[in-house]
N, C-alpha and C. Protein backbone atom coordinates (compact mmCIF):
# COMPACT_ATOMS: atom_id res chain seq x y z
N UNK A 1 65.17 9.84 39.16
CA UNK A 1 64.06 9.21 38.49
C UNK A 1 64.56 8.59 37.19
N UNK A 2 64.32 7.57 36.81
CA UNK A 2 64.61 6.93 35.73
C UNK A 2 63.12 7.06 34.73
N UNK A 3 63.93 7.24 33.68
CA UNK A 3 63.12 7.05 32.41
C UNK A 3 63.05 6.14 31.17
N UNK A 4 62.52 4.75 31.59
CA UNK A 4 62.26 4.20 30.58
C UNK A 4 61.99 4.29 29.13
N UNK A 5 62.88 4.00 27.99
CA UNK A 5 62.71 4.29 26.90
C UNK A 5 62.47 2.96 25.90
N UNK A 6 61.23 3.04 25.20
CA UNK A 6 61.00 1.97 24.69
C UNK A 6 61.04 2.13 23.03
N UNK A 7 61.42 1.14 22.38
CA UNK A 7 61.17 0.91 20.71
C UNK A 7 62.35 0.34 20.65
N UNK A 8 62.37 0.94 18.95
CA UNK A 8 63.60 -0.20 17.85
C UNK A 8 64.20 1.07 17.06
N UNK A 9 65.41 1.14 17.62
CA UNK A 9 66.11 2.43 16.51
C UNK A 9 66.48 1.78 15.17
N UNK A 10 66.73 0.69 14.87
CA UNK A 10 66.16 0.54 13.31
C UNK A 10 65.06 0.39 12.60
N UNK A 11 64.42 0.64 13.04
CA UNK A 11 63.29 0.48 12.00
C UNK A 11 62.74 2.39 12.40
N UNK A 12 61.70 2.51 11.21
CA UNK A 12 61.44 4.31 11.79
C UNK A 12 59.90 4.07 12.09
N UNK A 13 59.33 2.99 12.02
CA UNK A 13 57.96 3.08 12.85
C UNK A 13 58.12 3.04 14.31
N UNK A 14 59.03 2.64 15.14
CA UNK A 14 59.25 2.13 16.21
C UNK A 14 60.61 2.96 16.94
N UNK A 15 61.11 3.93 16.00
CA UNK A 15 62.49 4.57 16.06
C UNK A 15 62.57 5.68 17.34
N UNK A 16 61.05 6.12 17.43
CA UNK A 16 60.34 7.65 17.83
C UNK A 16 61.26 8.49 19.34
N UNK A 17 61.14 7.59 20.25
CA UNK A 17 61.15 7.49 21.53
C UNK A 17 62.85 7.87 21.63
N UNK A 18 63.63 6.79 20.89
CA UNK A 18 65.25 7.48 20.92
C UNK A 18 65.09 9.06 19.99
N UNK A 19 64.59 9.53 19.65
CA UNK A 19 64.83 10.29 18.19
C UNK A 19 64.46 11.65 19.51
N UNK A 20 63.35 11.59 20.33
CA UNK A 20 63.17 12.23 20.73
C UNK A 20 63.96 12.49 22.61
N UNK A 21 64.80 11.35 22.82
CA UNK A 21 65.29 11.65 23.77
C UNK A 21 66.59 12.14 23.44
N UNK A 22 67.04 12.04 22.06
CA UNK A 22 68.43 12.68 21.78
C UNK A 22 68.43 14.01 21.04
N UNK A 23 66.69 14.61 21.55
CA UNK A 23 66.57 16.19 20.98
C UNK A 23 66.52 16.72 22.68
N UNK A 24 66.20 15.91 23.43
CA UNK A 24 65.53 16.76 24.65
C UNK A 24 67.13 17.35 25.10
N UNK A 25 66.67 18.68 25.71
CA UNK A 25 67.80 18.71 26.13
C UNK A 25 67.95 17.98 27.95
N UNK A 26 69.22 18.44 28.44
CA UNK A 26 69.26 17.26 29.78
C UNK A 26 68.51 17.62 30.73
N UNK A 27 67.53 16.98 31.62
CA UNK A 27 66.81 17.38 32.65
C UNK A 27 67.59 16.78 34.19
N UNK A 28 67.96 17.65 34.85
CA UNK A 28 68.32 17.21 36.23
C UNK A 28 67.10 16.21 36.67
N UNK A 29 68.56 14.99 37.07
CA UNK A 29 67.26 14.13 37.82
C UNK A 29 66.77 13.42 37.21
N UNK A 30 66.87 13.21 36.01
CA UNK A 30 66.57 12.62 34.88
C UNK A 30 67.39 11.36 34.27
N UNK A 31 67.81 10.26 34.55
CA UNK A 31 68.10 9.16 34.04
C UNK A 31 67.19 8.47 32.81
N UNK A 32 68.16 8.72 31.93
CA UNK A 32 67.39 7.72 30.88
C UNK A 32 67.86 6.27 30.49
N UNK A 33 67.12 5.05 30.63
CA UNK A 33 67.38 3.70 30.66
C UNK A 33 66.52 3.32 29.57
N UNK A 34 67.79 2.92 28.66
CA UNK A 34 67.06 2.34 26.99
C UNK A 34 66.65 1.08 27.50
N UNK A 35 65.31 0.33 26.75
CA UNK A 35 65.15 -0.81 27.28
C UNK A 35 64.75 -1.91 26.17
N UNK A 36 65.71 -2.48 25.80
CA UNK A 36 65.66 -3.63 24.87
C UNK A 36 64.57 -4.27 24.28
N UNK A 37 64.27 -4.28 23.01
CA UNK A 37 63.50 -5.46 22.62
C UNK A 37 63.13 -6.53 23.30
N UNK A 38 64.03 -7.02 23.96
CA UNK A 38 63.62 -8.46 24.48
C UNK A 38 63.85 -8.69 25.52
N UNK A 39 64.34 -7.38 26.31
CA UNK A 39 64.34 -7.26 27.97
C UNK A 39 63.27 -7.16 28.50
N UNK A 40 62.61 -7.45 30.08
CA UNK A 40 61.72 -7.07 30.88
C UNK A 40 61.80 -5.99 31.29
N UNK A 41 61.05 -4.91 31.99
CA UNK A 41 60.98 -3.61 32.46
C UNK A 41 61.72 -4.37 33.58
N UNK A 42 63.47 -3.18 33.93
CA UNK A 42 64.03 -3.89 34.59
C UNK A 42 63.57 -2.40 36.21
N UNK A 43 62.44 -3.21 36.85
CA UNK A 43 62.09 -2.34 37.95
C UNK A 43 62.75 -3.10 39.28
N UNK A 44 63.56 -1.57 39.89
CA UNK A 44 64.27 -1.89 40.63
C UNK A 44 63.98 -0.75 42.34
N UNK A 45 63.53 -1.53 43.26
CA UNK A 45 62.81 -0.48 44.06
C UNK A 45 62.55 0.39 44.07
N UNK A 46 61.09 0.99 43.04
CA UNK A 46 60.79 1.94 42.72
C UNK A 46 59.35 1.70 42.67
N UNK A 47 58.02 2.37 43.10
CA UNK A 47 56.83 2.42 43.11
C UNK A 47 56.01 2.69 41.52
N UNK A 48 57.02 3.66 41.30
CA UNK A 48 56.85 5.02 39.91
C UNK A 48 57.38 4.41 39.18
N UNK A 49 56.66 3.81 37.74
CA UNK A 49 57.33 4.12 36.75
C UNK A 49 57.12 4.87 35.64
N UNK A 50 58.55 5.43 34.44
CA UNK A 50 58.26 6.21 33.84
C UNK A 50 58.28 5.74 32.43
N UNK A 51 57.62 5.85 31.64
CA UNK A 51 58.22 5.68 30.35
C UNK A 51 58.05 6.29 29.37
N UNK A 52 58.90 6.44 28.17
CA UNK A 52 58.51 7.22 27.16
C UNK A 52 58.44 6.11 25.86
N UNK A 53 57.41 6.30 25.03
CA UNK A 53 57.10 5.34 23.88
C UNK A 53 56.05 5.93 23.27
N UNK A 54 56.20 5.11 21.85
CA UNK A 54 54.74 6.11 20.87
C UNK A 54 53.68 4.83 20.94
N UNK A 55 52.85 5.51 20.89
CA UNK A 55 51.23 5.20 21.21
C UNK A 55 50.61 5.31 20.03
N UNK A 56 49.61 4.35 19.19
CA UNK A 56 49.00 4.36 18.36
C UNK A 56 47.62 5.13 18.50
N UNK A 57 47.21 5.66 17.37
CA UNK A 57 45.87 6.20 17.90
C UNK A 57 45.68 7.88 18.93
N UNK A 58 47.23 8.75 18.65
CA UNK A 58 46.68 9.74 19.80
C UNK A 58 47.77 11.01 18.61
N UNK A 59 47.20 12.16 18.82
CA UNK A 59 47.61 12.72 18.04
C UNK A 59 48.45 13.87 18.71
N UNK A 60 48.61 13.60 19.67
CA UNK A 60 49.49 14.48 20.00
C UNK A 60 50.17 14.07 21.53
N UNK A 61 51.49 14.41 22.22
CA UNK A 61 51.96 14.08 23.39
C UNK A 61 50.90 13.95 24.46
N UNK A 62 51.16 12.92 25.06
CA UNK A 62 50.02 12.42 25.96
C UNK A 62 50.61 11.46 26.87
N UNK A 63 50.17 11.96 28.06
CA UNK A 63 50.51 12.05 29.16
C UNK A 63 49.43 10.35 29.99
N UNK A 64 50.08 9.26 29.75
CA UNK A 64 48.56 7.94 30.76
C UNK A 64 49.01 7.68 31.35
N UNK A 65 48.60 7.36 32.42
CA UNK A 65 48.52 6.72 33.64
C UNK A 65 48.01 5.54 33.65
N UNK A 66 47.96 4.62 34.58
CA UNK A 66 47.65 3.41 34.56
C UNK A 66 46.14 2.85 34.68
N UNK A 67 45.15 3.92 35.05
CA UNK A 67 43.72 4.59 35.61
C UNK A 67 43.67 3.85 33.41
N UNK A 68 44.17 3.99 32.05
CA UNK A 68 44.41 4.09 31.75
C UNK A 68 44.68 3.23 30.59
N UNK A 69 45.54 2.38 31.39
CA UNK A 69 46.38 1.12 30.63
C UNK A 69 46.02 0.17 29.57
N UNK A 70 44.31 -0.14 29.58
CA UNK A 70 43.50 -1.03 28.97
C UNK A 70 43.29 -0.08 27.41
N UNK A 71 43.61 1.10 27.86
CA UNK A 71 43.08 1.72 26.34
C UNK A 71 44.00 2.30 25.40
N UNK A 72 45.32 2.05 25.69
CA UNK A 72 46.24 2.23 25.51
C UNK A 72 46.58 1.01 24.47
N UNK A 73 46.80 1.39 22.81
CA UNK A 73 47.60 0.38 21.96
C UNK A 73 48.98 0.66 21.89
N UNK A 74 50.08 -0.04 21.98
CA UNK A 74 51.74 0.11 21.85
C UNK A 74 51.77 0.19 20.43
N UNK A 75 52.68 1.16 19.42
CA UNK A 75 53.50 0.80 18.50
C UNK A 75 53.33 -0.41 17.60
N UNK A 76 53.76 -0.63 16.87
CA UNK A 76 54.09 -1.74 16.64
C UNK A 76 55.59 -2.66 17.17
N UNK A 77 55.47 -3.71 17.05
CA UNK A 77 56.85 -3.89 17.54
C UNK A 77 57.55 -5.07 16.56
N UNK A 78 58.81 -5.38 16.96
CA UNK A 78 59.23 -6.30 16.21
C UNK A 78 59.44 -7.68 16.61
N UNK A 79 59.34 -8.11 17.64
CA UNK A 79 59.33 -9.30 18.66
C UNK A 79 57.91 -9.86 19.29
N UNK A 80 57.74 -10.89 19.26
CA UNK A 80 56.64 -11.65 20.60
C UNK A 80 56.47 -10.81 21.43
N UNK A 81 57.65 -10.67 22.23
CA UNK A 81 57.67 -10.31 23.52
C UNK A 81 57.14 -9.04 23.89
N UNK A 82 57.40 -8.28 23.03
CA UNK A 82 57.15 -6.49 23.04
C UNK A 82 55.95 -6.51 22.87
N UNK A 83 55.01 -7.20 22.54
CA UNK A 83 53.50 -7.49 22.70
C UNK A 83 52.98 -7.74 24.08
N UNK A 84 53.98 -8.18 25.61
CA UNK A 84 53.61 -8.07 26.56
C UNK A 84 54.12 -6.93 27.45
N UNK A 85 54.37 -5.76 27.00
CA UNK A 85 54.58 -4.74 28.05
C UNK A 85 52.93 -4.60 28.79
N UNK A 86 51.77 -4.17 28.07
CA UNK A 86 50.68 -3.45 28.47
C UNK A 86 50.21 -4.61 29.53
N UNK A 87 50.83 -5.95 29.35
CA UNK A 87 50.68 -7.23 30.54
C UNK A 87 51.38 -7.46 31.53
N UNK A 88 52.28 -7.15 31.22
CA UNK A 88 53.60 -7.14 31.96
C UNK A 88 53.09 -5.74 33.00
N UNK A 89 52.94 -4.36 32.89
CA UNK A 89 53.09 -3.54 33.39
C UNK A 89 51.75 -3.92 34.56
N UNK A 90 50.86 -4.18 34.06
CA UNK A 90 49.60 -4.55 34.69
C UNK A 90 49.71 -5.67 35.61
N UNK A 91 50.61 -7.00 35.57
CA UNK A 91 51.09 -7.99 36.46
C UNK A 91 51.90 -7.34 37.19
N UNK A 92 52.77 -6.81 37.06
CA UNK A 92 53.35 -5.58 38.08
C UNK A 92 52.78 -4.79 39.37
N UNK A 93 51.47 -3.99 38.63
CA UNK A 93 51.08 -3.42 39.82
C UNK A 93 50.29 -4.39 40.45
N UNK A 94 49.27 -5.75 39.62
CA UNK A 94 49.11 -6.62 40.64
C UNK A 94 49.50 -7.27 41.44
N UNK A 95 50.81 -7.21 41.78
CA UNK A 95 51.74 -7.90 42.51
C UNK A 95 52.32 -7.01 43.81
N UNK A 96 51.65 -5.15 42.97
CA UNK A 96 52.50 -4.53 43.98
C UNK A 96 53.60 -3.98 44.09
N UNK A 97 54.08 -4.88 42.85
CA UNK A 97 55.82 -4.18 42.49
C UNK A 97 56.02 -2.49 42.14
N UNK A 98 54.41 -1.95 41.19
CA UNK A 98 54.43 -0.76 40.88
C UNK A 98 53.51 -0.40 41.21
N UNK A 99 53.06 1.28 41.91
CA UNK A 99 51.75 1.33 42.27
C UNK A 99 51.38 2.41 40.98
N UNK A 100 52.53 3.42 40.74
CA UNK A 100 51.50 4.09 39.41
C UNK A 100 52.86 4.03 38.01
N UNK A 101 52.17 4.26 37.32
CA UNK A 101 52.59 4.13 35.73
C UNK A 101 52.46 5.38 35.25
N UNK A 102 53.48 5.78 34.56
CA UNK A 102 53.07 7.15 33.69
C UNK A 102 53.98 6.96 32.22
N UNK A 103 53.06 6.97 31.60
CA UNK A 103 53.97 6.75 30.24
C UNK A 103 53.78 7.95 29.22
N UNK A 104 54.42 8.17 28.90
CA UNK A 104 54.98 9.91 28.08
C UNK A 104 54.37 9.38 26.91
N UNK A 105 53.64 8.98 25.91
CA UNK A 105 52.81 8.71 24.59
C UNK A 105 53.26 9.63 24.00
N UNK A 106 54.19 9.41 22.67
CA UNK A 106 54.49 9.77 21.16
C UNK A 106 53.41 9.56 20.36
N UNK A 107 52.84 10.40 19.55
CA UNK A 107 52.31 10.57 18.59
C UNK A 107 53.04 9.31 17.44
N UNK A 108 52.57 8.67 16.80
CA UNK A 108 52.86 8.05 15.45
C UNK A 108 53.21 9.45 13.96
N UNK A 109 52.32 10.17 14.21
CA UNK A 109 52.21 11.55 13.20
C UNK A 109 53.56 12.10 13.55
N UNK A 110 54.54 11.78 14.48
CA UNK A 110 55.63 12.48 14.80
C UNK A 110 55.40 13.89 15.43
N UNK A 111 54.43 14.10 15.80
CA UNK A 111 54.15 16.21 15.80
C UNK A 111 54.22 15.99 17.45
N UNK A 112 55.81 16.51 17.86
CA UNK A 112 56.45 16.57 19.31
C UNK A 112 56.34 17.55 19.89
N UNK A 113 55.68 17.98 20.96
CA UNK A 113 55.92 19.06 21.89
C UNK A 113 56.50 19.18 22.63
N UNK A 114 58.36 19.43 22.48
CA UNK A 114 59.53 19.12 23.45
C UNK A 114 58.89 19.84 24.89
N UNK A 115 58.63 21.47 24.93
CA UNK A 115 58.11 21.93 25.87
C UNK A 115 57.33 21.18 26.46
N UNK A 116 56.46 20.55 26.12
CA UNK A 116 55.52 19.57 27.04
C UNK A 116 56.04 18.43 27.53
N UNK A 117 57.04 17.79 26.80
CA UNK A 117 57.44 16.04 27.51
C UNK A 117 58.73 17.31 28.91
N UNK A 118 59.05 18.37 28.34
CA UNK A 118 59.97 18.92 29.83
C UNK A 118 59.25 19.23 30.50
N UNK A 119 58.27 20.00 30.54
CA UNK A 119 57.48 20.41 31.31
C UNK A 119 57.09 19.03 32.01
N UNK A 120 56.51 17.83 31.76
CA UNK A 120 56.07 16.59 32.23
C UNK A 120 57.25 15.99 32.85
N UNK A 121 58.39 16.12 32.66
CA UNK A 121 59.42 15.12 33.26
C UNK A 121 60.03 16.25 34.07
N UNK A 122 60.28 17.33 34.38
CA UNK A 122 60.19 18.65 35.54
C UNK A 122 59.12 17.96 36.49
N UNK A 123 57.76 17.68 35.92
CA UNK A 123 56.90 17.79 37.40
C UNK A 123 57.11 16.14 37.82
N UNK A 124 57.42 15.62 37.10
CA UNK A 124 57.67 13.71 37.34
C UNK A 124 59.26 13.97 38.89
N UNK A 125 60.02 14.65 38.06
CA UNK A 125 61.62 15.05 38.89
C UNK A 125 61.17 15.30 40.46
N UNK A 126 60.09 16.67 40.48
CA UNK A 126 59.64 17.33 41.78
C UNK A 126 58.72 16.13 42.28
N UNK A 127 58.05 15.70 42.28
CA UNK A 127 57.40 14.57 42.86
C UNK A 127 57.97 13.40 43.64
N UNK A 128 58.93 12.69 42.61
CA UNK A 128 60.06 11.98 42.52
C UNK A 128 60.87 12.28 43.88
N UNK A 129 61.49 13.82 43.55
CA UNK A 129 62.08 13.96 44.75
C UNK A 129 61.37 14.64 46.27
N UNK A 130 59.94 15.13 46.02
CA UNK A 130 59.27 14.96 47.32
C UNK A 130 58.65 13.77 47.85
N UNK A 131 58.63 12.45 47.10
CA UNK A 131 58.22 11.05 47.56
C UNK A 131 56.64 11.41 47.23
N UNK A 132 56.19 11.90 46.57
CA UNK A 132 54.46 11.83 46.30
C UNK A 132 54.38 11.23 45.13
């Protein structure tokens, strides 16, 4: 399973997402794929995607789905472009390319519940590898 990781490790509004994948410790099964400022979500025959990024507006680790997506504000970002993920992800599943979305939501307040993003990327792994 790959895990999409989104932001800007220079800047510290946008930093969150690396800060917290280089505390987790390693999860079998677990690929993590940093994904550029100014790259597209590079989806590559896969139904599922995963991502981890901070979310404005939620105060603690949070777990959306695509059921979801419309209420969901990104970060801030530093580019045009990074203003079209929540469009981008949504032209996606209209197309079919993705059928569900799960994005791991960082707190802005920083207050991380490592136990919970493992616990969440454990049951993402078992799924993953039973095809559900």
């Amino acid at each position: 399973m790959k895990l999409f990781v989104f932001g800007n490790e220079d800047h510290k509004i946008d930093d969150l997402a690396f800060e917290v994948v280089n505390n987790l410790n390693p999860i079998p099964g677990v690929e993590v794929v940093f994904v550029s400022a100014n790259d597209d979500l590079p989806i590559d025959h896969t139904k599922s995607v995963y991502i981890l990024d901070t979310v404005v507006g939620i105060d603690d680790v949070t777990l959306i789905d695509e059921s979801r997506l419309d209420q969901i504000v990104l970060s801030p970002r530093n580019s045009a472009h990074d203003y079209d993920l929540n469009f981008q992800l949504k032209y996606l599943v209209k197309l079919g390319k993705i059928t569900k979305i799960n994005i791991i939501g960082l707190p802005t307040n920083r207050n991380i519940n490592y136990d919970l993003i493992h616990s969440i990327l454990r049951k993402f792994v078992a799924q993953d590898i039973q095809g559900s």
